[in-house]
N, C-alpha and C. Protein backbone atom coordinates (compact mmCIF):
# COMPACT_ATOMS: atom_id res chain seq x y z
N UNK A 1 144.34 143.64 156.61
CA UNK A 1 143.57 142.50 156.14
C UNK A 1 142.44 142.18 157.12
N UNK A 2 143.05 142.27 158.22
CA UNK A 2 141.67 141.79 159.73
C UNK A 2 140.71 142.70 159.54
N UNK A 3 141.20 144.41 159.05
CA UNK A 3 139.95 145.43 158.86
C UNK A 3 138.87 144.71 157.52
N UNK A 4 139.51 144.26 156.74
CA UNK A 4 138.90 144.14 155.56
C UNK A 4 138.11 142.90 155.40
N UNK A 5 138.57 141.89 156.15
CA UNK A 5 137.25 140.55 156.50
C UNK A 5 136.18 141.03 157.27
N UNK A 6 136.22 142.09 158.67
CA UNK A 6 135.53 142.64 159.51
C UNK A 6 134.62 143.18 158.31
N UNK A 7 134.72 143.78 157.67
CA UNK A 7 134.29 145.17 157.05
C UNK A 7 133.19 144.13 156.24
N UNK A 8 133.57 143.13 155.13
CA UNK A 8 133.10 142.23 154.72
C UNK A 8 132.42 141.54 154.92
N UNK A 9 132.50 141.08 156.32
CA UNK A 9 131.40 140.47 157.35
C UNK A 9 130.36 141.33 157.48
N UNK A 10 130.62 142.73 158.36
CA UNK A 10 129.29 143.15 158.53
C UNK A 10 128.62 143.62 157.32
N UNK A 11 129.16 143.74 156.20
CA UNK A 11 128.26 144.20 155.05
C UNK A 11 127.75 143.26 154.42
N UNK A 12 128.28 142.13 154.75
CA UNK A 12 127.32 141.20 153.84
C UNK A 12 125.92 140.54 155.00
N UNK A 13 126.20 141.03 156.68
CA UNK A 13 125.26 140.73 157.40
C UNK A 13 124.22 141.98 156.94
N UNK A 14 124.74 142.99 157.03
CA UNK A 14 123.79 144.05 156.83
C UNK A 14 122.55 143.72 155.50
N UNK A 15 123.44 143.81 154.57
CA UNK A 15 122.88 143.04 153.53
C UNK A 15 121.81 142.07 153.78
N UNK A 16 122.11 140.86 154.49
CA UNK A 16 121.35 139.92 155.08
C UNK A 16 119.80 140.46 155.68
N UNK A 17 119.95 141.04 156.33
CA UNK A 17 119.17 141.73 157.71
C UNK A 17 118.35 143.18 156.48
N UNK A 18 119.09 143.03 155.57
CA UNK A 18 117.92 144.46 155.08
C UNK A 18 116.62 143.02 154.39
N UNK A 19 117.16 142.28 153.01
CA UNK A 19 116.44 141.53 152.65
C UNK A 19 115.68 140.70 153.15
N UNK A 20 115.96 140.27 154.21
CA UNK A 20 115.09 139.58 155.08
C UNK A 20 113.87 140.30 155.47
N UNK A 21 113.95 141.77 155.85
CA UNK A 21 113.32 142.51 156.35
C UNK A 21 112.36 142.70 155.73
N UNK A 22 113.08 143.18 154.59
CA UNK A 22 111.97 143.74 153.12
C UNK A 22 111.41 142.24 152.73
N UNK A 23 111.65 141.28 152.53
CA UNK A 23 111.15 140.15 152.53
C UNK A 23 109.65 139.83 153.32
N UNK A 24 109.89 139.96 154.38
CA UNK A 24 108.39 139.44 155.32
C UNK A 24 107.57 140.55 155.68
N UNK A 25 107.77 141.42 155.21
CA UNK A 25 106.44 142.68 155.19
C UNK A 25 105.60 142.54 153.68
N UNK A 26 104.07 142.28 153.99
CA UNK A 26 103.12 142.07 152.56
C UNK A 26 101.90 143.17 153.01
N UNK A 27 102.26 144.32 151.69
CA UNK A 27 100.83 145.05 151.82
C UNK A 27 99.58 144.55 150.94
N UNK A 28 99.04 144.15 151.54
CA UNK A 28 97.42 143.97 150.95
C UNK A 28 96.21 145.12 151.52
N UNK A 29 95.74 145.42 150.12
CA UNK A 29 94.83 147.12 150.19
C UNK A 29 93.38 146.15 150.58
N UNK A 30 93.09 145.08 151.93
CA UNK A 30 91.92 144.31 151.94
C UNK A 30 91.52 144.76 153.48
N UNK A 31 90.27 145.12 153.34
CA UNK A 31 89.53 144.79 154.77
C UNK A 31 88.10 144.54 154.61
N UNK A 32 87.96 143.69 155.86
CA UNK A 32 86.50 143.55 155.88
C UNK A 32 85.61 143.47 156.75
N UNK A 33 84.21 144.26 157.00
CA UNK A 33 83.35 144.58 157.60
C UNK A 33 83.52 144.02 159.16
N UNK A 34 83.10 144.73 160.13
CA UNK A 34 83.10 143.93 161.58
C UNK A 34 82.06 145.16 162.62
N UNK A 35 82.27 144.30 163.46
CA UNK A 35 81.34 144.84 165.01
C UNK A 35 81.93 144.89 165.81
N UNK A 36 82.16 145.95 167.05
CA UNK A 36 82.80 145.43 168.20
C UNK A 36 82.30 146.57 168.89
N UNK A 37 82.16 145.70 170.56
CA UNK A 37 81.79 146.78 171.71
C UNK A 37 82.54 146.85 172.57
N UNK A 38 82.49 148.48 172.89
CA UNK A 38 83.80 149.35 173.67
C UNK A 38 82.62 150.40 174.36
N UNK A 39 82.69 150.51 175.61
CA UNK A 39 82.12 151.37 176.55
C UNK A 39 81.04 150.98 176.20
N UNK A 40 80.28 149.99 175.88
CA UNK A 40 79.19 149.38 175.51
C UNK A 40 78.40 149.94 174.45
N UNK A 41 79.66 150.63 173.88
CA UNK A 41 78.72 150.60 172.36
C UNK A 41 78.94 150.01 171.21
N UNK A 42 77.70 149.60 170.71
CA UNK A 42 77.95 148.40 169.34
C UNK A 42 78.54 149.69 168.06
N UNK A 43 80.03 149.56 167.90
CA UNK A 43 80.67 150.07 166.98
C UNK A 43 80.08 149.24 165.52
N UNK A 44 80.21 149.98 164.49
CA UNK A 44 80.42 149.24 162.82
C UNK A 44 81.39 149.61 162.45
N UNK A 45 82.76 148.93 162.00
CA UNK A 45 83.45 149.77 161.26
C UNK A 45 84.07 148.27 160.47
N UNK A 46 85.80 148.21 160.23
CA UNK A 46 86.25 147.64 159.42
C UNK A 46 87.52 146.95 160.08
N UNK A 47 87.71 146.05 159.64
CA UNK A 47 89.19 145.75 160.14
C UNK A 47 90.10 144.86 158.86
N UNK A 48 91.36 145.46 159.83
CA UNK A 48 92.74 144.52 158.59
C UNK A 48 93.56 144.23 159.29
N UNK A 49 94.82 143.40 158.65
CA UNK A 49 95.48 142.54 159.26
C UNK A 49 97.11 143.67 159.07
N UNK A 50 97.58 143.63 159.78
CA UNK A 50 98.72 144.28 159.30
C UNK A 50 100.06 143.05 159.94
N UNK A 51 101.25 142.98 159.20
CA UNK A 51 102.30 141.87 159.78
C UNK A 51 103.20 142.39 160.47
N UNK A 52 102.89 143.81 161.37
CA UNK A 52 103.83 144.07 162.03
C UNK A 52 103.12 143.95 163.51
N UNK A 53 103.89 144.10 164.52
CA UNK A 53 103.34 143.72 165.83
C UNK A 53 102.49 144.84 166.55
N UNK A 54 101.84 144.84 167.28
CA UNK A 54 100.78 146.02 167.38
C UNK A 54 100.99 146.59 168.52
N UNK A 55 101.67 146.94 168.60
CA UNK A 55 102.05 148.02 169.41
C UNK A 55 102.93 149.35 168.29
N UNK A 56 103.34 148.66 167.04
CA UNK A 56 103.88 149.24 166.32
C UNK A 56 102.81 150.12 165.41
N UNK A 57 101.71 149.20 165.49
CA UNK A 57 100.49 149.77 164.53
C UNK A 57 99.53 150.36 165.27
N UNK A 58 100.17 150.65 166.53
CA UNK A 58 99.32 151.30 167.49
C UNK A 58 100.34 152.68 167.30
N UNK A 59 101.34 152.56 167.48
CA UNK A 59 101.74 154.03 167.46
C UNK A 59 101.81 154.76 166.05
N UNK A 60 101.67 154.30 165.29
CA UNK A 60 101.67 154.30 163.62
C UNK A 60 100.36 155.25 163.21
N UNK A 61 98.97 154.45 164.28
CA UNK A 61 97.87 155.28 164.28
C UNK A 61 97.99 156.36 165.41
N UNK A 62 98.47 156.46 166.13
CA UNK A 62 98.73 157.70 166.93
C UNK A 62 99.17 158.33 165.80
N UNK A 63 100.43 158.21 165.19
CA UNK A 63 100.86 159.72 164.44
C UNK A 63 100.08 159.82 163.63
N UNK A 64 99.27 159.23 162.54
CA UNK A 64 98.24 159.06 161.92
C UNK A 64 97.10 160.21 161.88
N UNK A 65 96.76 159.76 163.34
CA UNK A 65 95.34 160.32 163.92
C UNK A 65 95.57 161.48 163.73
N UNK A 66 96.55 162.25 164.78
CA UNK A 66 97.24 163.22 165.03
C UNK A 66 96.92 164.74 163.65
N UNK A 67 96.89 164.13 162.83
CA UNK A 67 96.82 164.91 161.72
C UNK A 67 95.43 165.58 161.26
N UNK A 68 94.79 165.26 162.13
CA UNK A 68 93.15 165.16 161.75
C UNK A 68 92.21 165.18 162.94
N UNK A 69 92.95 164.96 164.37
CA UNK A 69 92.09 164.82 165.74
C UNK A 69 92.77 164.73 166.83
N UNK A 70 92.15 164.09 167.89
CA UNK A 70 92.86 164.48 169.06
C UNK A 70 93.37 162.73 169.43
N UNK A 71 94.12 162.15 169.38
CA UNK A 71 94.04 160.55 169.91
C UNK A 71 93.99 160.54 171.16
N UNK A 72 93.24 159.26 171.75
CA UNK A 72 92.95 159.28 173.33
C UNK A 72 93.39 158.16 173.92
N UNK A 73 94.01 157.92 174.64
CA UNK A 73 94.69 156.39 174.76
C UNK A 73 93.99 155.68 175.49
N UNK A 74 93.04 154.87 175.10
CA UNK A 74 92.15 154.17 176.33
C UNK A 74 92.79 152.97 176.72
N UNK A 75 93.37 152.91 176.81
CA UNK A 75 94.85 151.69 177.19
C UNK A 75 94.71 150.82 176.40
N UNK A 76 93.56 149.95 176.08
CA UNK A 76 93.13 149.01 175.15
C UNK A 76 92.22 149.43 173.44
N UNK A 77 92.16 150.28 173.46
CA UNK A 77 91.70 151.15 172.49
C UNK A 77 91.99 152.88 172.63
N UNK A 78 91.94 153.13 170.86
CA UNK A 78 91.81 154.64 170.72
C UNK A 78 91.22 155.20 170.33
N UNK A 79 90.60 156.19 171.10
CA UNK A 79 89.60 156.85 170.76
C UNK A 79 90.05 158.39 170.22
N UNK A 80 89.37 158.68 168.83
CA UNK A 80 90.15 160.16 168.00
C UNK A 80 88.63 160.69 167.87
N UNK A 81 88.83 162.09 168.50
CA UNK A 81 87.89 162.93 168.03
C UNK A 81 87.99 163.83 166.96
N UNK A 82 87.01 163.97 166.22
CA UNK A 82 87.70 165.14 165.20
C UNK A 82 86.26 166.24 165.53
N UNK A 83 87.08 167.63 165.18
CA UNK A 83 86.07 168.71 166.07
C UNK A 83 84.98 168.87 164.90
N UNK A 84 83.70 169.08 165.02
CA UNK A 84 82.73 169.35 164.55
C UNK A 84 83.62 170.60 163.74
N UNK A 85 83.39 171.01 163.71
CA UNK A 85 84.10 171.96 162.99
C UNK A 85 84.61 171.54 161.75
N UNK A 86 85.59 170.92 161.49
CA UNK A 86 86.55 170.34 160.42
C UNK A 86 85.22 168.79 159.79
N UNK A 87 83.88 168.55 160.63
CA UNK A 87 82.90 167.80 159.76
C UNK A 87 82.29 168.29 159.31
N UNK A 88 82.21 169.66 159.55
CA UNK A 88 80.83 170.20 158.89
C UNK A 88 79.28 169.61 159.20
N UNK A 89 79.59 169.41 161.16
CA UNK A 89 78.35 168.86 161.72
C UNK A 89 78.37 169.36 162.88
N UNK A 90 77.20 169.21 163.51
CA UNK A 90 76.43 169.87 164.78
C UNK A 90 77.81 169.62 166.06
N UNK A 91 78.21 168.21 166.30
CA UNK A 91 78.81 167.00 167.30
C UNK A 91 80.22 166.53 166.22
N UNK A 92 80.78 166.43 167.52
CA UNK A 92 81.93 166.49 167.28
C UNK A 92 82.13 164.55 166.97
N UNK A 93 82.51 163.67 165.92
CA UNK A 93 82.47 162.72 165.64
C UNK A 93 83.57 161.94 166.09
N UNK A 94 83.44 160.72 166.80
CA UNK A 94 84.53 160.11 167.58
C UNK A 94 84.93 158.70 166.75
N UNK A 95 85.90 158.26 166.51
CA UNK A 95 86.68 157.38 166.35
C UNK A 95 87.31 156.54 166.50
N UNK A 96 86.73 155.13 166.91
CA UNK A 96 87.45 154.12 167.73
C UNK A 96 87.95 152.93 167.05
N UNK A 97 89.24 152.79 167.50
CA UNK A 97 89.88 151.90 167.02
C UNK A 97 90.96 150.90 168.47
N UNK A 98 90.73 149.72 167.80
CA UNK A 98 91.62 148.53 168.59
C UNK A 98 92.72 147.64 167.97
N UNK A 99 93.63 147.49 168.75
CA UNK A 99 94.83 146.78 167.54
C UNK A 99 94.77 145.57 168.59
N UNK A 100 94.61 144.30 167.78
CA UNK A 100 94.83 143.03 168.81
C UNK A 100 95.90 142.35 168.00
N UNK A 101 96.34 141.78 168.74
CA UNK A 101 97.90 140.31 168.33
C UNK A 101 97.85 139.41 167.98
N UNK A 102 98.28 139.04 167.12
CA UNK A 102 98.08 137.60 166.38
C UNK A 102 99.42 137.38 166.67
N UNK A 103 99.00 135.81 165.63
CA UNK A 103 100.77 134.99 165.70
C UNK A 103 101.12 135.76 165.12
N UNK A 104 100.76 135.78 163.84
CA UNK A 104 101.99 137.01 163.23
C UNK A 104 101.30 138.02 162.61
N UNK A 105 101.94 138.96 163.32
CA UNK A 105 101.23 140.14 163.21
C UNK A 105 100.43 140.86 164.18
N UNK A 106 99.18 141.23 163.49
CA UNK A 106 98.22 142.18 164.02
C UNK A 106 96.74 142.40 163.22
N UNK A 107 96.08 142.51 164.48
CA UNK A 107 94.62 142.93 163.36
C UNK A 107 93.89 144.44 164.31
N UNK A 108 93.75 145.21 163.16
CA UNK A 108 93.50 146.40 162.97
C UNK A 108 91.95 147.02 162.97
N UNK A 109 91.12 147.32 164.29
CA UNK A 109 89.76 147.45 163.88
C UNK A 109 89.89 149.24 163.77
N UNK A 110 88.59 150.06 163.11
CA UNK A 110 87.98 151.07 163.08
C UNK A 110 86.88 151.08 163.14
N UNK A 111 86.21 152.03 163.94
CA UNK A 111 85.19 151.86 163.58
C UNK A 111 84.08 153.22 164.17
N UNK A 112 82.97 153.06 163.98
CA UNK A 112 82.44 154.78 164.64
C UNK A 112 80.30 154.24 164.80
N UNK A 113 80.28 155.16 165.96
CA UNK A 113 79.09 154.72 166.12
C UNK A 113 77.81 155.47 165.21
N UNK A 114 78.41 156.76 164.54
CA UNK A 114 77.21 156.97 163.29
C UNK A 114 77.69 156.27 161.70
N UNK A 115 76.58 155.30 161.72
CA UNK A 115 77.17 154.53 160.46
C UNK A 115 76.64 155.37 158.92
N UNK A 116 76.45 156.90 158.74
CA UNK A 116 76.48 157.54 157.76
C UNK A 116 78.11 157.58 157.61
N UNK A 117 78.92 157.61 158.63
CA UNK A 117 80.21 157.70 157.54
C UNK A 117 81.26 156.82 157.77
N UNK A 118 80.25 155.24 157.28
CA UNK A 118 80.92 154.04 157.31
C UNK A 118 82.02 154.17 155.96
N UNK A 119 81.66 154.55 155.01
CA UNK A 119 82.29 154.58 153.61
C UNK A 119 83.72 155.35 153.85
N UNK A 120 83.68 156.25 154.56
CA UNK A 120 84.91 157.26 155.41
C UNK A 120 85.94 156.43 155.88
N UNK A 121 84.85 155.35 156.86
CA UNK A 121 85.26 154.34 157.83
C UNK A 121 86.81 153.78 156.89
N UNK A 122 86.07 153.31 156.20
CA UNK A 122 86.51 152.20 155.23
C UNK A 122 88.08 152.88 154.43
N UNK A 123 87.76 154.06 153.85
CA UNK A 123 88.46 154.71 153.21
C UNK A 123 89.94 155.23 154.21
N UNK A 124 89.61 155.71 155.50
CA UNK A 124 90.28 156.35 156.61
C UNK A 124 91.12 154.58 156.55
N UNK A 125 90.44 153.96 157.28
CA UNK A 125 91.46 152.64 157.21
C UNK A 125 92.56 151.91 156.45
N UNK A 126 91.97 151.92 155.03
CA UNK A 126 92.73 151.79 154.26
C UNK A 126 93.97 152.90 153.81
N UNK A 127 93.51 153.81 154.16
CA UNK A 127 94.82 155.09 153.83
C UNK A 127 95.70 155.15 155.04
N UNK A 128 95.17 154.93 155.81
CA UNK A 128 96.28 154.66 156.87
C UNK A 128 97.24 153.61 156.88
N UNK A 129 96.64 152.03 156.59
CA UNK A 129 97.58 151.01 156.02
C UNK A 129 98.42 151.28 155.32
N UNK A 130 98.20 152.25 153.95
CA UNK A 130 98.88 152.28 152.93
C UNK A 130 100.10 153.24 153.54
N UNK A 131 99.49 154.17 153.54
CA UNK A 131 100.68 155.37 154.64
C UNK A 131 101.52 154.41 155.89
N UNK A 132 101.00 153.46 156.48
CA UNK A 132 102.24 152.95 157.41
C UNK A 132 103.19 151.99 156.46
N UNK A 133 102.79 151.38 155.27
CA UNK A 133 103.21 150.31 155.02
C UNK A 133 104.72 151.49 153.86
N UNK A 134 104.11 152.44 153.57
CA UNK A 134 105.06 153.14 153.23
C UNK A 134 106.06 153.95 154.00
N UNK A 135 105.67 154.28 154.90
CA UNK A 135 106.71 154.99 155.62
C UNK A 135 107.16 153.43 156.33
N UNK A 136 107.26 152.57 156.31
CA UNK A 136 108.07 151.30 156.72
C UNK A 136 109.30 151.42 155.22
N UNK A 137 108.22 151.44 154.53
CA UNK A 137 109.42 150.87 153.28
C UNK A 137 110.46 152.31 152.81
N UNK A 138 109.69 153.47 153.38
CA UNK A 138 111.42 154.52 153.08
C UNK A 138 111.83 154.55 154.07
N UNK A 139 111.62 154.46 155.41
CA UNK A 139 112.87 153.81 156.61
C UNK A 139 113.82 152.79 156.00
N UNK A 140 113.27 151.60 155.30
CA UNK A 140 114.24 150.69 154.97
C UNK A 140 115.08 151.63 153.87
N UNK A 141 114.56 152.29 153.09
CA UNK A 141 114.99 152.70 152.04
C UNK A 141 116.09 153.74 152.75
N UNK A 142 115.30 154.64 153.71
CA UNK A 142 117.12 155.54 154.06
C UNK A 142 118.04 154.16 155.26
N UNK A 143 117.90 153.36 155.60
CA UNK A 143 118.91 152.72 156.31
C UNK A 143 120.02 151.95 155.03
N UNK A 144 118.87 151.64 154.18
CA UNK A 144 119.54 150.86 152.99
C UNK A 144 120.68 151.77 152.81
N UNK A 145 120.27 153.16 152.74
CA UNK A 145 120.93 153.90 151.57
C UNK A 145 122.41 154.50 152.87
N UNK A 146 121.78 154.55 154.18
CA UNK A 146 122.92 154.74 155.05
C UNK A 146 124.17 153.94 155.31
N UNK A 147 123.60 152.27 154.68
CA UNK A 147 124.70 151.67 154.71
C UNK A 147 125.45 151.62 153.72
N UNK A 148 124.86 151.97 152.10
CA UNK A 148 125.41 152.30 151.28
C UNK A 148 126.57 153.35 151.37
N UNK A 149 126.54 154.52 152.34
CA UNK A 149 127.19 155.70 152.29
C UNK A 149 128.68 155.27 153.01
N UNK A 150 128.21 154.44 153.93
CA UNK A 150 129.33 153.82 155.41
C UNK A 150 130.19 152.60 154.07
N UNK A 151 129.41 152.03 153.29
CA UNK A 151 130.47 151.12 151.79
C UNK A 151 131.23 151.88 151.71
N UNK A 152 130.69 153.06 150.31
CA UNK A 152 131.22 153.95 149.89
C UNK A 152 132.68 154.19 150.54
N UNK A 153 132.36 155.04 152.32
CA UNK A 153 133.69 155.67 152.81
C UNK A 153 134.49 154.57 152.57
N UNK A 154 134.18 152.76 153.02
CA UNK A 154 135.28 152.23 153.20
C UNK A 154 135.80 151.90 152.04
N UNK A 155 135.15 152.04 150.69
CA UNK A 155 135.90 151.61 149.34
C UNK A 155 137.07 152.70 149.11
N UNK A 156 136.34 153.80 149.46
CA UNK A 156 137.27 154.66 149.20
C UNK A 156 138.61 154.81 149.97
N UNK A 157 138.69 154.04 151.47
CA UNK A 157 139.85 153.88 152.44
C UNK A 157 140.71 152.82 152.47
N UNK A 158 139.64 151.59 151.04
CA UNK A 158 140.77 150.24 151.11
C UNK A 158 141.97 150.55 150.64
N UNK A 159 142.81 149.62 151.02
CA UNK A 159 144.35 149.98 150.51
C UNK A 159 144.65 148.85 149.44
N UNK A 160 143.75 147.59 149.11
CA UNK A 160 143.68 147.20 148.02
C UNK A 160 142.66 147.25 147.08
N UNK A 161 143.11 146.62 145.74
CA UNK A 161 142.71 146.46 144.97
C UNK A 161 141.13 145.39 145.07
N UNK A 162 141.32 144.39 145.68
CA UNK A 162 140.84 143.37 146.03
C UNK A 162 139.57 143.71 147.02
N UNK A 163 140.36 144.59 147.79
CA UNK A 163 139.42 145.13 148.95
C UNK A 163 138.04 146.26 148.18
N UNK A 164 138.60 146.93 147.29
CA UNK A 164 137.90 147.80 146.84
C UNK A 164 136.50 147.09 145.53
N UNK A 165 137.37 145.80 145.25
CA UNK A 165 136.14 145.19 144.45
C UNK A 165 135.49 144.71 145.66
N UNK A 166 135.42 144.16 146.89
CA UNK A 166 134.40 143.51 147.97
C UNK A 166 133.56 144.70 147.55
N UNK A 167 133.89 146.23 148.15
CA UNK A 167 133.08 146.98 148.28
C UNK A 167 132.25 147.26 147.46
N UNK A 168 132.74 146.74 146.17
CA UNK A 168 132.22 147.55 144.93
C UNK A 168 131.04 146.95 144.51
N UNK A 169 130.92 145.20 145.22
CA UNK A 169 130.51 144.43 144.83
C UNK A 169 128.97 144.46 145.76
N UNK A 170 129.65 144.88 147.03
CA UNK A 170 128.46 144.79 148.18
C UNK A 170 127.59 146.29 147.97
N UNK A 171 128.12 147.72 147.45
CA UNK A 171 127.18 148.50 146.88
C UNK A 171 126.45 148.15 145.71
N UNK A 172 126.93 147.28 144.65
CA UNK A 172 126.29 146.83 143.55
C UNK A 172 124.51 145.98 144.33
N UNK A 173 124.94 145.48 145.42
CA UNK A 173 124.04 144.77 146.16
C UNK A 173 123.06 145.66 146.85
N UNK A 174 123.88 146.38 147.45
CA UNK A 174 122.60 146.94 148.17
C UNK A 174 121.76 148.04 147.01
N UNK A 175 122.33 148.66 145.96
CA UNK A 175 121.80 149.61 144.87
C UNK A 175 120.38 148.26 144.33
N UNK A 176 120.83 147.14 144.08
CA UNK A 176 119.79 146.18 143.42
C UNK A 176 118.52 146.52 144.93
N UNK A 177 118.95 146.32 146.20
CA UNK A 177 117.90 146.11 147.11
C UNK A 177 116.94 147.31 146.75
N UNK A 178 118.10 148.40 146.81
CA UNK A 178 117.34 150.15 146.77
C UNK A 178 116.32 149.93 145.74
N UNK A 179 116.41 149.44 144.97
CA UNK A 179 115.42 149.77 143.56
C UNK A 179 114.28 148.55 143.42
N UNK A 180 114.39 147.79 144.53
CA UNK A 180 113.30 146.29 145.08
C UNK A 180 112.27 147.26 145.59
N UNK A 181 113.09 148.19 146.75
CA UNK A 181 112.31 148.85 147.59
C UNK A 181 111.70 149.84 146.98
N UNK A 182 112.23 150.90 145.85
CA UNK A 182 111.24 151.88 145.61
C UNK A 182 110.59 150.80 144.79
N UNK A 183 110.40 149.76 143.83
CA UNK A 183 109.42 149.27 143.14
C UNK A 183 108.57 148.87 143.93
N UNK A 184 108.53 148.27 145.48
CA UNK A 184 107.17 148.34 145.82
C UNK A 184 106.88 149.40 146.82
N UNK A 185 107.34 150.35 146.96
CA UNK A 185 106.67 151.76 147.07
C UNK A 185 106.11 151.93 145.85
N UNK A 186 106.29 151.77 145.15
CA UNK A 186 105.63 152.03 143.76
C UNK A 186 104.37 151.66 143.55
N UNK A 187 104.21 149.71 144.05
CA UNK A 187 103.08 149.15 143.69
C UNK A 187 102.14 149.62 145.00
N UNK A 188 102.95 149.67 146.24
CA UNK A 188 101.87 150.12 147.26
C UNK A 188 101.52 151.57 146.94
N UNK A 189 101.90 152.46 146.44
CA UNK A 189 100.99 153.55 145.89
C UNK A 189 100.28 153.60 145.15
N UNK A 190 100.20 152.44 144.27
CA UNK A 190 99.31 152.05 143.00
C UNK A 190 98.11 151.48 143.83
N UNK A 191 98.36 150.64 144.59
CA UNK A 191 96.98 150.00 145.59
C UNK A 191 95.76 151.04 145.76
C-alpha cells in the first residue's frame, strides 16, 4: 500500500510539472526591425523575444548555427561565419547575434553588416525560433512519453485492482497531455 500512495504521488507530481511546463512556453512567429553596435559596427538586423532564459537560447543558436557556419563565442555575442563558398560571393559573410535577459525571458538580436541580405536576416531568425520552440516541445513530448512507459511498468506490477485503475487513470492523463503537445507542434509548424 506505502508503494502505491508513493507511486501515486509522484505521478500525479510528474503530471503537475509536465503541464505547467507546457503551459508557460508561447511561440509567436513576430520580430521586429533593430540596430545594434558590436566592434563598432552599426549592425541592421531583427530581434525577438523568446520565454526561455538566454543562456538557453544562446546555446540553442550555437547548435543552430553549427549547421550552416562556424559559431564564435564573443562572450557577449556570436559571431557565425558562413564560407563564401556556400554564398555564392567573393567574402565570406558574418553573422552577429546577441541574446540579452529580461524578466521573463529573453530577447534575441540578428543581425549582419551587408544589408542586401536583410530579408535572409529576417527569415534565418525566424526559422531558428520556430526550430527551438520545437525541439523544446518533443523533449517534453519524449519525457512525457518516458513517464508514461515508468506508469505502464507499474500498472502492470500493482497487486490491486484499485492500484491498477490509479495507473490507468494517470496514463489516461498524461496520453491527453501527449496529444496538447503534438497539437501545438502542429500549430508551431503551421507558423
Amino acid at each position: 500500500m506505502r508503494k502505491s500512495v508513493y507511486n501515486h504521488t509522484l505521478a500525479s507530481l510528474l503530471l503537475f510539472f509536465t503541464i505547467v511546463t507546457f503551459g508557460q512556453k508561447e511561440y509567436e512567429a513576430k520580430a521586429s526591425s533593430s540596430v545594434l553596435t558590436l566592434e563598432g559596427k552599426s549592425l541592421s538586423g531583427y530581434k525577438t523575444s523568446f520565454d526561455f532564459g538566454w543562456e538557453e537560447v544562446r546555446k540553442g543558436w550555437w547548435k543552430y548555427a553549427r549547421d550552416f557556419g562556424t559559431p564564435l563565442n564573443m562572450k557577449t555575442y556570436y559571431k557565425v561565419t558562413i564560407p563564401s563558398q556556400t554564398t555564392d560571393g567573393n567574402v565570406n559573410l558574418e553573422i552577429f547575434t546577441q541574446t540579452t535577459e529580461l524578466k521573463k525571458g529573453s530577447e534575441f538580436f540578428l543581425g549582419l553588416q551587408n544589408k542586401k541580405y536583410q530579408e535572409q536576416a529576417l527569415v534565418m531568425l525566424l526559422d531558428f525560433k520556430k526550430k527551438f520552440y520545437i525541439q523544446y516541445m518533443v523533449d517534453l513530448l519524449n519525457s512525457t512519453l518516458a513517464k508514461a512507459d515508468k506508469l505502464s511498468n507499474q500498472y502492470i506490477e500493482a497487486e490491486t485492482e484499485s492500484e491498477k485503475k490509479e495507473f490507468l487513470e494517470k496514463l489516461n492523463e498524461l496520453e491527453s497531455s501527449m496529444e496538447q503537445i503534438k497539437e501545438r507542434i502542429r500549430e508551431i509548424e503551421k507558423s
